[in-house]
N, C-alpha and C. Protein backbone atom coordinates (compact mmCIF):
# COMPACT_ATOMS: atom_id res chain seq x y z
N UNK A 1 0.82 -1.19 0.00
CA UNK A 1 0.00 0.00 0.00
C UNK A 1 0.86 1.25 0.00
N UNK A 2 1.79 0.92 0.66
CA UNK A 2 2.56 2.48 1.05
C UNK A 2 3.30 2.61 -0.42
N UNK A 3 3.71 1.57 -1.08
CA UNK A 3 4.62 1.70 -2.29
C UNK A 3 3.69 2.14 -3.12
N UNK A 4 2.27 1.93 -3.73
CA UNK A 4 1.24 2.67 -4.04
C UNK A 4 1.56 4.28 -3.80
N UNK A 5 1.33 4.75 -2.91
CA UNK A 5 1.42 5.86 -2.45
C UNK A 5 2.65 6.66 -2.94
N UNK A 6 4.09 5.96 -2.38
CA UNK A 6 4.82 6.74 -2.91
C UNK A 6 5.09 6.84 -4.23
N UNK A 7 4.72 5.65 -5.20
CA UNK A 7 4.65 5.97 -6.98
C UNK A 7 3.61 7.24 -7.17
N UNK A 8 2.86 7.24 -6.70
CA UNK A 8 1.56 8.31 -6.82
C UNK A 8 2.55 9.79 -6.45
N UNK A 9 2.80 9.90 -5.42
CA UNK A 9 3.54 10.66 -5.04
C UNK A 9 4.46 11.45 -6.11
N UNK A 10 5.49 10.96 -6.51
CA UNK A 10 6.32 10.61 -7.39
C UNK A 10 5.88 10.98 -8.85
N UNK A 11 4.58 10.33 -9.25
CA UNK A 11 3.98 11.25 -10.41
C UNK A 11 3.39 12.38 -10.23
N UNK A 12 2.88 12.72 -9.28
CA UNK A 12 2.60 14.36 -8.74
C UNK A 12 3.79 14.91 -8.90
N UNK A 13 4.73 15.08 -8.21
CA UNK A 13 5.94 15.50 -8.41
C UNK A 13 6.48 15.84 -9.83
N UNK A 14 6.86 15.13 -10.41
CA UNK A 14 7.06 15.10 -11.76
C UNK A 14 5.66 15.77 -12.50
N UNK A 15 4.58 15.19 -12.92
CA UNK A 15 3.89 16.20 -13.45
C UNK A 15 3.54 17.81 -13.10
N UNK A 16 3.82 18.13 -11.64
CA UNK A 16 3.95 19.45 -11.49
C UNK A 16 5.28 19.95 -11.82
N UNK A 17 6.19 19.08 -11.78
CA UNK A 17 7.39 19.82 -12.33
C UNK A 17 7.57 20.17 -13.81
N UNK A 18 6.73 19.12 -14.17
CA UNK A 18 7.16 19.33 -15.69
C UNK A 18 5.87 20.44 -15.95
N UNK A 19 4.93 20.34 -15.48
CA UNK A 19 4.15 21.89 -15.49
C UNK A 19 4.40 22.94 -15.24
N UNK A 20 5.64 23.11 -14.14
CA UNK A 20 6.23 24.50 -13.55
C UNK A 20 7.13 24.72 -15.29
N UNK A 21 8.00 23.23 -15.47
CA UNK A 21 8.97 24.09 -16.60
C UNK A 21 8.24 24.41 -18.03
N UNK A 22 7.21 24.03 -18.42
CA UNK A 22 6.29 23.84 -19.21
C UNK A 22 5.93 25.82 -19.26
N UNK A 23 5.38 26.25 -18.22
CA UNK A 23 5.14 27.51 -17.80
C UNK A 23 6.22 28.74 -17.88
N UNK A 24 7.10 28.42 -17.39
CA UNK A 24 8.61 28.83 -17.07
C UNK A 24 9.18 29.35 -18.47
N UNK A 25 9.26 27.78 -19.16
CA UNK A 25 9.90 28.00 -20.83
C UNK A 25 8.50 29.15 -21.40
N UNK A 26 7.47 28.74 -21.68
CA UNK A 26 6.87 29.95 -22.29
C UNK A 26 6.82 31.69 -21.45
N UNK A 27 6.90 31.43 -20.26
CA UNK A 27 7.09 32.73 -19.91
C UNK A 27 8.01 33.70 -19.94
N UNK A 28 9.30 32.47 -20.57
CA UNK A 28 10.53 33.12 -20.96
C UNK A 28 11.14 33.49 -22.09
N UNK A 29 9.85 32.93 -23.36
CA UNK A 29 9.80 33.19 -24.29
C UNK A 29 10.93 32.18 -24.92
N UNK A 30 11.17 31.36 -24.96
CA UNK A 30 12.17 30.06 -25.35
C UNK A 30 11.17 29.50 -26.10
N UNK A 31 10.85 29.36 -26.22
CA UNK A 31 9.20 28.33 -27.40
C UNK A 31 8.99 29.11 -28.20
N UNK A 32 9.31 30.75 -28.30
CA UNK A 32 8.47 31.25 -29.26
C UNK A 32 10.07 31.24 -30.84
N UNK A 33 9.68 32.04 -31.39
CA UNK A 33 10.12 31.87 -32.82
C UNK A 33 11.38 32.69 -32.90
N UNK A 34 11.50 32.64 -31.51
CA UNK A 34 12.85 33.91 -31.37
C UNK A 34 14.51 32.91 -32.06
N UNK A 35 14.08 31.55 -31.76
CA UNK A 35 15.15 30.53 -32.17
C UNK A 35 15.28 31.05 -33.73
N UNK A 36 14.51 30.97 -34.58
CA UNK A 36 14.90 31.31 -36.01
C UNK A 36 15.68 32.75 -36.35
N UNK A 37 15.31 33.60 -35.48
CA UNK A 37 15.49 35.37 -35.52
C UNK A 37 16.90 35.22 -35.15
N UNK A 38 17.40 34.28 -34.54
CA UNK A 38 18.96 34.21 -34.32
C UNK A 38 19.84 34.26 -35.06
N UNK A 39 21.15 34.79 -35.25
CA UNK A 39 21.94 34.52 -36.20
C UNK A 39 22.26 35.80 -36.86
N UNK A 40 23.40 35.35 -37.97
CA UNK A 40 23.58 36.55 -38.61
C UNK A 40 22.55 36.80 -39.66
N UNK A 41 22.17 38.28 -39.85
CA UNK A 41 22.06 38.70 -41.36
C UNK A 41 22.47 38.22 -42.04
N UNK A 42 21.91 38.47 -43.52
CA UNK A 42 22.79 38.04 -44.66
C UNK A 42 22.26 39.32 -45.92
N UNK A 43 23.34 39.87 -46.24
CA UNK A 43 23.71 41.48 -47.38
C UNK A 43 23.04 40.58 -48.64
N UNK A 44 22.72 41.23 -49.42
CA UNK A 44 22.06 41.13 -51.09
C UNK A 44 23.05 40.00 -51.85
N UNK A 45 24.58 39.90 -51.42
CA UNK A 45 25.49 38.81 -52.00
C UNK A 45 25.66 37.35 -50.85
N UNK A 46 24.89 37.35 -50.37
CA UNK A 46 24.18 36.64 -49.54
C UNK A 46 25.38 36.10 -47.97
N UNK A 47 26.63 36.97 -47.58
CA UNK A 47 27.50 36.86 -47.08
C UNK A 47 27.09 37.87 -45.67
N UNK A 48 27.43 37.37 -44.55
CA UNK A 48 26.89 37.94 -43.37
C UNK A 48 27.15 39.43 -43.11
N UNK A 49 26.33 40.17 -42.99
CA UNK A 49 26.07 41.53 -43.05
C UNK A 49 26.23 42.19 -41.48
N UNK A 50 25.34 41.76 -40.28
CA UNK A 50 24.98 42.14 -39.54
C UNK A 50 24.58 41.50 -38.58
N UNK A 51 24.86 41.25 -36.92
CA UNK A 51 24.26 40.78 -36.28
C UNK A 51 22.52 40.92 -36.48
N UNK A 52 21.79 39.75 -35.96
CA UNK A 52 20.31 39.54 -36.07
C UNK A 52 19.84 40.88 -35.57
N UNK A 53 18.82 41.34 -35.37
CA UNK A 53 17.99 42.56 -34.56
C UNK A 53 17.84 42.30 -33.41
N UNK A 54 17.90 43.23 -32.50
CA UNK A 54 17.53 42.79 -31.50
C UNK A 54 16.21 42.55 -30.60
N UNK A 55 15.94 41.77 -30.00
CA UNK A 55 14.96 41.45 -29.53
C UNK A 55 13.62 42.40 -29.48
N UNK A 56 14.06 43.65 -29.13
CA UNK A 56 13.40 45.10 -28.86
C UNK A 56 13.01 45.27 -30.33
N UNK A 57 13.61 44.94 -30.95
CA UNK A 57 13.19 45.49 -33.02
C UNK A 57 12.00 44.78 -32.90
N UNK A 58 11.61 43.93 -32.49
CA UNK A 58 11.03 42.59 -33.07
C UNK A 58 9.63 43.43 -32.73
N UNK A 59 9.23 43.76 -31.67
CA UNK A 59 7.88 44.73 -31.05
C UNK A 59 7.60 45.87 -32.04
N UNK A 60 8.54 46.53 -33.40
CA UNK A 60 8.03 46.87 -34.32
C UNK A 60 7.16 46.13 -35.56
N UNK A 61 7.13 45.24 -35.25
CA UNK A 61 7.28 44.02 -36.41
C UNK A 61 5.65 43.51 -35.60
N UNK A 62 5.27 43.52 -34.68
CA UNK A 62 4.24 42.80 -33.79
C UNK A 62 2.81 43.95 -33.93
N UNK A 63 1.63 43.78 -34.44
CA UNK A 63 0.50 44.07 -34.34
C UNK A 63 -0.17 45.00 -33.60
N UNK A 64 -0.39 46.04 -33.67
CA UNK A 64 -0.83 47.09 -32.51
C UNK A 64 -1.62 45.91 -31.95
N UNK A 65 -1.73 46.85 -30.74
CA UNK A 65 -3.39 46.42 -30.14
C UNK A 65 -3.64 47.83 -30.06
N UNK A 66 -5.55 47.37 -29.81
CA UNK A 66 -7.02 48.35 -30.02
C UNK A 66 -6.66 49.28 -28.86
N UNK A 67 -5.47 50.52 -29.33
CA UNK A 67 -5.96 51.14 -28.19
C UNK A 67 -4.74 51.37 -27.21
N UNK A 68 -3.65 50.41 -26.87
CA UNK A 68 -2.96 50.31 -25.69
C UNK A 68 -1.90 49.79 -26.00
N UNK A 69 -0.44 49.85 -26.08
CA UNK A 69 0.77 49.30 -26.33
C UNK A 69 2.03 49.72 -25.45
N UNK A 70 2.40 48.70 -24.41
CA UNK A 70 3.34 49.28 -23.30
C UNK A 70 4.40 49.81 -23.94
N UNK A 71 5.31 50.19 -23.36
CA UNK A 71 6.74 50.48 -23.39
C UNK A 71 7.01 50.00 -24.23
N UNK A 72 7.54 48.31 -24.05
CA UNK A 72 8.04 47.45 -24.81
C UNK A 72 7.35 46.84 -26.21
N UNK A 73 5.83 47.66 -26.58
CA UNK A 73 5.22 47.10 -27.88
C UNK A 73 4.54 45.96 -26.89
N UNK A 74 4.11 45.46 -28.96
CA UNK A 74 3.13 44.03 -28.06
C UNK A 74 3.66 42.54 -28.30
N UNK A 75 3.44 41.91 -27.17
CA UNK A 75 3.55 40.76 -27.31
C UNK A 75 4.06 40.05 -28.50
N UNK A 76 5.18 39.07 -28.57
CA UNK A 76 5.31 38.49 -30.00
C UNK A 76 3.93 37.59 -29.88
N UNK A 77 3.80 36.81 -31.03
CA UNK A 77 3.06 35.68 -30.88
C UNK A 77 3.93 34.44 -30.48
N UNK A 78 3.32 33.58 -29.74
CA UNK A 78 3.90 32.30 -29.49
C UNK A 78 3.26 31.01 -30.20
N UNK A 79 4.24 30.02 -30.06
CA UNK A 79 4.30 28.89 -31.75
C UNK A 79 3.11 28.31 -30.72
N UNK A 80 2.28 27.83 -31.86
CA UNK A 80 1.16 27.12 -31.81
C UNK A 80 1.54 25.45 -31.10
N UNK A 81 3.14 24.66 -30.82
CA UNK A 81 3.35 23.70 -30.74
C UNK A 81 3.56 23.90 -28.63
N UNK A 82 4.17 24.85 -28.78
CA UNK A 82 4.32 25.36 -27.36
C UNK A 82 3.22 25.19 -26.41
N UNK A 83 2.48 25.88 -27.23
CA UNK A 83 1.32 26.21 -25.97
C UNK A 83 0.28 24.85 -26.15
N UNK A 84 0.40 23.95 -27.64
CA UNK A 84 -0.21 22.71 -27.29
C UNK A 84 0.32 22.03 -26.44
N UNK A 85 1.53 21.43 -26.46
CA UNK A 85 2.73 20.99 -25.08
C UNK A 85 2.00 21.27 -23.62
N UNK A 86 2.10 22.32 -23.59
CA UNK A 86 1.98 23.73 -22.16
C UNK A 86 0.14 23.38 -21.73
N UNK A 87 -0.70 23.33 -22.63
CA UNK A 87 -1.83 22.57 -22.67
C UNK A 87 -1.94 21.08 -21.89
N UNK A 88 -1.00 20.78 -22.34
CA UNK A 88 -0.84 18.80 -22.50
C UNK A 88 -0.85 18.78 -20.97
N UNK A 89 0.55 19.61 -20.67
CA UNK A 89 1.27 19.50 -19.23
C UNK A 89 0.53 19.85 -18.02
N UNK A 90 -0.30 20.72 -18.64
CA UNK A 90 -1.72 21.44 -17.36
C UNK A 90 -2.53 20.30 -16.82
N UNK A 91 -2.67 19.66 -18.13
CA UNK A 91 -4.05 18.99 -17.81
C UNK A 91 -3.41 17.64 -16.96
N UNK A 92 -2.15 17.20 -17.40
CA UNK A 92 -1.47 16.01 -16.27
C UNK A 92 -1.77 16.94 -14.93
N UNK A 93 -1.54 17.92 -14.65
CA UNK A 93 -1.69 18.47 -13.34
C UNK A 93 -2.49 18.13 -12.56
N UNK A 94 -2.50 17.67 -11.09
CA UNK A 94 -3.82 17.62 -10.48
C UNK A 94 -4.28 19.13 -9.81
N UNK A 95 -5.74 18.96 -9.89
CA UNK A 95 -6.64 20.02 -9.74
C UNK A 95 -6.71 21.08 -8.37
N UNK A 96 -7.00 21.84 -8.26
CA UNK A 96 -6.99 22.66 -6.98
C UNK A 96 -7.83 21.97 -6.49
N UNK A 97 -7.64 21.89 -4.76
CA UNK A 97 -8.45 21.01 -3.77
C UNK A 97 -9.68 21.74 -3.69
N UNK A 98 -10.81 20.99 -2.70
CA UNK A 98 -11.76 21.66 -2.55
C UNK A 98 -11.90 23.15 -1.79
N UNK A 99 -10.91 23.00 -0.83
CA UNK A 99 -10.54 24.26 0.17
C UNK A 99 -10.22 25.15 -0.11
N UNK A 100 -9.38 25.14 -1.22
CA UNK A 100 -9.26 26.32 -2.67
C UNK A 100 -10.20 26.93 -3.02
N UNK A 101 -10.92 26.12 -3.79
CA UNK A 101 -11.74 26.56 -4.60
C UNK A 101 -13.14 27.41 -3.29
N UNK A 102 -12.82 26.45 -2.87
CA UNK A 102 -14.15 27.27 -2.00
C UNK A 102 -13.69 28.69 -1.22
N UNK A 103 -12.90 28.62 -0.73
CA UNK A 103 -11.82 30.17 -0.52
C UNK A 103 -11.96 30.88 -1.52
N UNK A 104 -11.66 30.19 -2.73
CA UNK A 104 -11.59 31.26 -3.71
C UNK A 104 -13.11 31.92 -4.17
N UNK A 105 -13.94 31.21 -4.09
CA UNK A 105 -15.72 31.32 -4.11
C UNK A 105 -16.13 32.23 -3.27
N UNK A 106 -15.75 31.79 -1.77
CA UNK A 106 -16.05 33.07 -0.74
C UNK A 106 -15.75 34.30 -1.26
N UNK A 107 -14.41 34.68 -1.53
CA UNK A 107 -13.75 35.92 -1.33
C UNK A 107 -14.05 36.75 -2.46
N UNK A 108 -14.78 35.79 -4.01
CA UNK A 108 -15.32 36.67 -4.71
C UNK A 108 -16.11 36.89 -4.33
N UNK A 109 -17.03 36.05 -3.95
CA UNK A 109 -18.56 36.76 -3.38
C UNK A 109 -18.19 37.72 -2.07
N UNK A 110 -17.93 38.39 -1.14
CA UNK A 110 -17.24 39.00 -0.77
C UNK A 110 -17.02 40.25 -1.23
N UNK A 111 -16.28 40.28 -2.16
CA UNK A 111 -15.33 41.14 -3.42
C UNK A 111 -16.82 41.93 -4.19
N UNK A 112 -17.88 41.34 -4.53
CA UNK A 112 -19.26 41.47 -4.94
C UNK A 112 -19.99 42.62 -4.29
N UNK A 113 -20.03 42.05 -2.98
CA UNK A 113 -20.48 42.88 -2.34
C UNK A 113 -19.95 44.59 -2.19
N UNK A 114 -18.57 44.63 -2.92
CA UNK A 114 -18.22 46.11 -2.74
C UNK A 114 -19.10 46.76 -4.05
N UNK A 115 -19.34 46.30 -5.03
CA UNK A 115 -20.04 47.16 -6.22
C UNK A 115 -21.47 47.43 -5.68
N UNK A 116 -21.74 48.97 -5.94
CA UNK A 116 -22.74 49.11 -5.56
C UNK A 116 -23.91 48.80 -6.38
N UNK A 117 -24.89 49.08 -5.95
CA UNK A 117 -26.48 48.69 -7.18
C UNK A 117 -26.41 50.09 -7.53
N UNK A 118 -27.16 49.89 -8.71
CA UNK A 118 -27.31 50.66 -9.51
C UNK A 118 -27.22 50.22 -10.93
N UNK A 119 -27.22 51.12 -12.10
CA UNK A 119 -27.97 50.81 -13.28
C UNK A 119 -26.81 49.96 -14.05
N UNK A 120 -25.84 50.05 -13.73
CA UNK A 120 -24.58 49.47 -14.89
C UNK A 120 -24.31 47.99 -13.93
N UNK A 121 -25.02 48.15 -12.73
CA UNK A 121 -24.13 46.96 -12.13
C UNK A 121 -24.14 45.57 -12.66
N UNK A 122 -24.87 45.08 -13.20
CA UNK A 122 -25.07 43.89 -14.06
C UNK A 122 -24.12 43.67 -15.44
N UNK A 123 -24.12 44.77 -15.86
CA UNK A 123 -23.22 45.03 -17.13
C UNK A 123 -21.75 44.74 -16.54
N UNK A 124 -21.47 45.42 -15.43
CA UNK A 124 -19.88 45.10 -14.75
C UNK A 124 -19.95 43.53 -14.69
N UNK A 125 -20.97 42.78 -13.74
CA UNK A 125 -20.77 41.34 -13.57
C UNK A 125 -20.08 40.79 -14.81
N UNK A 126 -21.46 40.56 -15.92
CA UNK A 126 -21.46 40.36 -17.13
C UNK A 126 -20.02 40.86 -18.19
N UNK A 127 -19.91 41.58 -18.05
CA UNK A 127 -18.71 42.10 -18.70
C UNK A 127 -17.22 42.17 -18.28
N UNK A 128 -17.58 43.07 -17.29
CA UNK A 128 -15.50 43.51 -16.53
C UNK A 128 -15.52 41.63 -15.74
N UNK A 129 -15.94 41.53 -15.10
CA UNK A 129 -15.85 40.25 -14.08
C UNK A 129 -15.44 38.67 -14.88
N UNK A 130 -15.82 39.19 -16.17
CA UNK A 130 -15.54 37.73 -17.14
C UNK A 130 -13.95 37.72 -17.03
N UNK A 131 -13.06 38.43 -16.51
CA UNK A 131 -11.57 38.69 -16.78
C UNK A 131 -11.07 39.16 -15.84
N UNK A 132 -11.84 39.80 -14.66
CA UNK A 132 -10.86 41.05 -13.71
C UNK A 132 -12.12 40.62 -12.77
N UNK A 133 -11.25 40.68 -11.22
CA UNK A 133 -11.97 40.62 -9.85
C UNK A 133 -12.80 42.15 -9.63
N UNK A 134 -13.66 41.77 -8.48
CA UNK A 134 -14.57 43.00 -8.46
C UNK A 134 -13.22 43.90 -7.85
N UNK A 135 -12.29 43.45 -6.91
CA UNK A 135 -11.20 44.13 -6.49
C UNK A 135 -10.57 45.18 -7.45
N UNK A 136 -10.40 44.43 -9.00
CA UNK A 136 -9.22 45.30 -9.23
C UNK A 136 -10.28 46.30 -10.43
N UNK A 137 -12.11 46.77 -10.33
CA UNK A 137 -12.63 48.05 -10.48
C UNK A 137 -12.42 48.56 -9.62
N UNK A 138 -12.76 47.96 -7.97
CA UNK A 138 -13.19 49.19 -6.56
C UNK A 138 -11.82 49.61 -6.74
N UNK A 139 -10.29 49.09 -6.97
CA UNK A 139 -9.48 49.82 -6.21
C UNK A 139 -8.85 51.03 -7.44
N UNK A 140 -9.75 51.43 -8.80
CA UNK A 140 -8.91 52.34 -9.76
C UNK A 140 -10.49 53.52 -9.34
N UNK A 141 -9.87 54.55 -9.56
CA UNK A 141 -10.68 55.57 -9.24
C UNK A 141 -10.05 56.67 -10.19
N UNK A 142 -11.21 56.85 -11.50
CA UNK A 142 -11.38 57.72 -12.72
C UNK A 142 -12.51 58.65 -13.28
N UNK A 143 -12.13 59.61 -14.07
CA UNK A 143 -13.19 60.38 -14.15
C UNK A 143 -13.56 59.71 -15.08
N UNK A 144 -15.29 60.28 -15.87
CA UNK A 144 -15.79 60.17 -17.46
C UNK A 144 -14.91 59.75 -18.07
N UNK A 145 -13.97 60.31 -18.94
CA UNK A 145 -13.17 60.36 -19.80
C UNK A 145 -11.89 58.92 -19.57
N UNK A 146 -11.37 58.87 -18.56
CA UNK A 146 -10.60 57.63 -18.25
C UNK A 146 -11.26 56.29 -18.01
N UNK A 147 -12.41 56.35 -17.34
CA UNK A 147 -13.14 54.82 -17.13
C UNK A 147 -14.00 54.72 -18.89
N UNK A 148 -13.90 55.79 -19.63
CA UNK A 148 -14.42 55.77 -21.09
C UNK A 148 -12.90 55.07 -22.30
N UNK A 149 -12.32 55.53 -21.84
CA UNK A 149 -10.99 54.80 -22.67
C UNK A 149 -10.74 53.53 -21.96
N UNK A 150 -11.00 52.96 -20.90
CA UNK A 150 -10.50 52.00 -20.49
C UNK A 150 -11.51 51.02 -21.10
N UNK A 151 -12.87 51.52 -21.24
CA UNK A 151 -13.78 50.16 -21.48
C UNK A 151 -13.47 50.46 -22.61
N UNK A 152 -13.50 51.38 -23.47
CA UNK A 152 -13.23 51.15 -24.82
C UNK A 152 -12.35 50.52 -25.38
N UNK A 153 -11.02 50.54 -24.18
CA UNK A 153 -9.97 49.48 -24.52
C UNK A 153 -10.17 47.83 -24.68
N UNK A 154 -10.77 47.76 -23.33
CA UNK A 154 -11.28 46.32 -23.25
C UNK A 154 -12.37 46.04 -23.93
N UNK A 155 -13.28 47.06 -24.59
CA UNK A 155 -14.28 45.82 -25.82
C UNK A 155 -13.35 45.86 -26.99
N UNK A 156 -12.46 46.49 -27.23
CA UNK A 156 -11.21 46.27 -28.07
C UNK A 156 -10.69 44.98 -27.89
N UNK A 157 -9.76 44.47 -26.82
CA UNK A 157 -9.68 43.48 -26.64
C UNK A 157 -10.41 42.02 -26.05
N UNK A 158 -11.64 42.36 -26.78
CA UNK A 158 -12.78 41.17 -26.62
C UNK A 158 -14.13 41.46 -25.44
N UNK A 159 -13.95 42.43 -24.65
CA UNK A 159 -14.85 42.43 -23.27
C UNK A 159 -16.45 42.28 -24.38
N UNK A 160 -17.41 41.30 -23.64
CA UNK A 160 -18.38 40.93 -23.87
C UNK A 160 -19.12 42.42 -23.80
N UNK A 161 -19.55 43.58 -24.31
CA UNK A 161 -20.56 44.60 -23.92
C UNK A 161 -20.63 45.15 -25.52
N UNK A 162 -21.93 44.97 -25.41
CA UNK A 162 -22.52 45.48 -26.88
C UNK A 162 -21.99 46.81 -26.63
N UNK A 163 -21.99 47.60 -28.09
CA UNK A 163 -22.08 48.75 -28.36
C UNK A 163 -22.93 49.97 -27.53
N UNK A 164 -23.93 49.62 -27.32
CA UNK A 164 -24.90 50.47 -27.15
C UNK A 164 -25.08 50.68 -25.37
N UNK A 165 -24.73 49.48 -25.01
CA UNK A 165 -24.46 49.60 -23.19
C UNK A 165 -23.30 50.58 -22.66
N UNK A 166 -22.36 50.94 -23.36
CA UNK A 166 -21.34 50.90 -23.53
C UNK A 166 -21.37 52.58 -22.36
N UNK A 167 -21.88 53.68 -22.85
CA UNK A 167 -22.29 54.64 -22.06
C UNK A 167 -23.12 54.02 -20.57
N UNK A 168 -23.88 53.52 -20.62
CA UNK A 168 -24.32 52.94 -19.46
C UNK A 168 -23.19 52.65 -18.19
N UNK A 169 -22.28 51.12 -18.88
CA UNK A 169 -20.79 51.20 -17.73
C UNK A 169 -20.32 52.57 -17.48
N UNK A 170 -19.83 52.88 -18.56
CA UNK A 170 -18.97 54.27 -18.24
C UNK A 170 -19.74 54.81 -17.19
N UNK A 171 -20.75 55.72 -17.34
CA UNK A 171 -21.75 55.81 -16.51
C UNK A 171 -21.83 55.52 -15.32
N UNK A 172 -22.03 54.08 -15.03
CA UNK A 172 -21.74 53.30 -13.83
C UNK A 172 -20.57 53.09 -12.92
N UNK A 173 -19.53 53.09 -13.63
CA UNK A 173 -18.04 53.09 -13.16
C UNK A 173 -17.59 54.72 -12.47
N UNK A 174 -17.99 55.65 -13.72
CA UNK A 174 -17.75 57.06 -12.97
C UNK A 174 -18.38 58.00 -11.75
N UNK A 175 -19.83 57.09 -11.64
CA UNK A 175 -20.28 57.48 -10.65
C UNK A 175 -20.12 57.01 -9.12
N UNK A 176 -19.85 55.31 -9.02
CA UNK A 176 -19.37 54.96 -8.54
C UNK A 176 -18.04 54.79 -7.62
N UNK A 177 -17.13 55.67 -8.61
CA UNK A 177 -15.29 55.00 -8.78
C UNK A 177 -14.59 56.58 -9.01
N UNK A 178 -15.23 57.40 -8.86
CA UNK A 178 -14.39 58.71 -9.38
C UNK A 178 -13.38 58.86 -8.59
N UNK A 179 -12.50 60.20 -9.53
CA UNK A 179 -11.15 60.27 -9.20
C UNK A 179 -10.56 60.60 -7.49
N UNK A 180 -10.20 60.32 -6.65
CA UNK A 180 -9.85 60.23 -5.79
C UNK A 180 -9.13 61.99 -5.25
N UNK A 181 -9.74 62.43 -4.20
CA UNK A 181 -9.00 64.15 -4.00
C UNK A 181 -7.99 63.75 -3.87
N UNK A 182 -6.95 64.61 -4.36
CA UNK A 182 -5.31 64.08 -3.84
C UNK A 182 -5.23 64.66 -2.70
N UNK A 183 -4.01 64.05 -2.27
CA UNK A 183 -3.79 63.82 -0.99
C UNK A 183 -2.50 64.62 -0.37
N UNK A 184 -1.91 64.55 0.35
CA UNK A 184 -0.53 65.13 0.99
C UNK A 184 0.45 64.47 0.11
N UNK A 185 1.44 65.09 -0.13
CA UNK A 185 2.66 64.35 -1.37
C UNK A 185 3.25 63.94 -0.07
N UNK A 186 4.33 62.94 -0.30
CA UNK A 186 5.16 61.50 0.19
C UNK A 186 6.15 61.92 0.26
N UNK A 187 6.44 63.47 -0.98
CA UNK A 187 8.11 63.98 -0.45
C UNK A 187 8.17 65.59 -0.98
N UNK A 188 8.72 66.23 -0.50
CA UNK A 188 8.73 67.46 -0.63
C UNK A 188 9.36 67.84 -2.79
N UNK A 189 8.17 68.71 -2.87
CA UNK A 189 8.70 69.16 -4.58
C UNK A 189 10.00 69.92 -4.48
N UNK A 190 10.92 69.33 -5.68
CA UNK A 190 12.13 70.66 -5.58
C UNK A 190 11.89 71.44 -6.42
N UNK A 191 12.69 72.42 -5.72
CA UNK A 191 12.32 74.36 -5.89
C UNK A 191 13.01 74.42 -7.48
């Protein structure tokens, strides 16, 4: 029985490990297509010209997004073989326990309770909540104009809210969530 146990053991182990490196390699971008981008150039007489570009070039080369592009540009894409792998390796994983999940159940419902009622509040469930905790609306505080670019960002990048609701959130979020009075500064301005 106990030798049972510790083989069991033993494949937990290993399948979370190979899930941590599974995670790890794509978060480090090693899977993606950066392997080919390596190397030298090659000049019009087909003889090496130039070290490859560097990594940073490559975020010219990558797809706006609707709206929002950090510092660094956007995201490369990652190889379709990777993230099937990275797929594979999840699902060997065993599952969050019940004590989890139910923690995690409480504390949204919880988290719920900070949005107030009112006319957009259903639209937030329905919409912002498919992706983002009720936490991380209560804790940004914006006028009209900023909680209006932000949703506009996110039905850009897929948020479920028809067109026409669309004033409604805003609406809901700014009345709710406005900009915060400032406060005492943290360090003296220089003269």
């Amino acid at each position: 029985m106990s030798r049972d146990r510790s083989r069991d053991r033993s494949r937990e182990r290993a399948r979370s490990a190979a899930l941590r490196l599974a995670l790890a390699t794509l978060a480090c971008g090693a899977c993606t297509s950066d392997a080919r981008d390596a190397g030298a150039a090659k000049d019009s007489a087909g003889g090496a010209a130039a070290a490859a570009r560097p990594d940073t070039a490559r975020a010219a080369y990558a797809p706006p997004s609707p709206g929002f592009t950090s510092a660094y540009g956007t995201v490369a894409a990652t190889d379709t073989a990777a993230l099937v792998a990275a797929a594979h390796l999840a699902s060997l994983a065993p599952g969050l326990s019940d004590a989890v999940t139910a923690r995690a159940a409480r504390e949204e419902r919880e988290s719920l309770k900070a949005l107030p009622a009112g006319a957009g509040r259903e639209l937030v469930v329905g919409a912002c909540l498919t992706c983002h905790s009720a936490t991380m609306l209560t804790q940004q505080h914006k006028d009209t104009a900023g909680w209006n670019k932000t949703v506009t960002q996110m039905v850009g990048w897929g948020a479920p809210l028809p067109k026409e609701q669309q004033p409604t959130l805003v609406a809901y979020l700014a009345e709710h969530f406005p900009p915060l009075a400032p406060g005492p500064q943290t360090r003296p301005v220089p003269p």
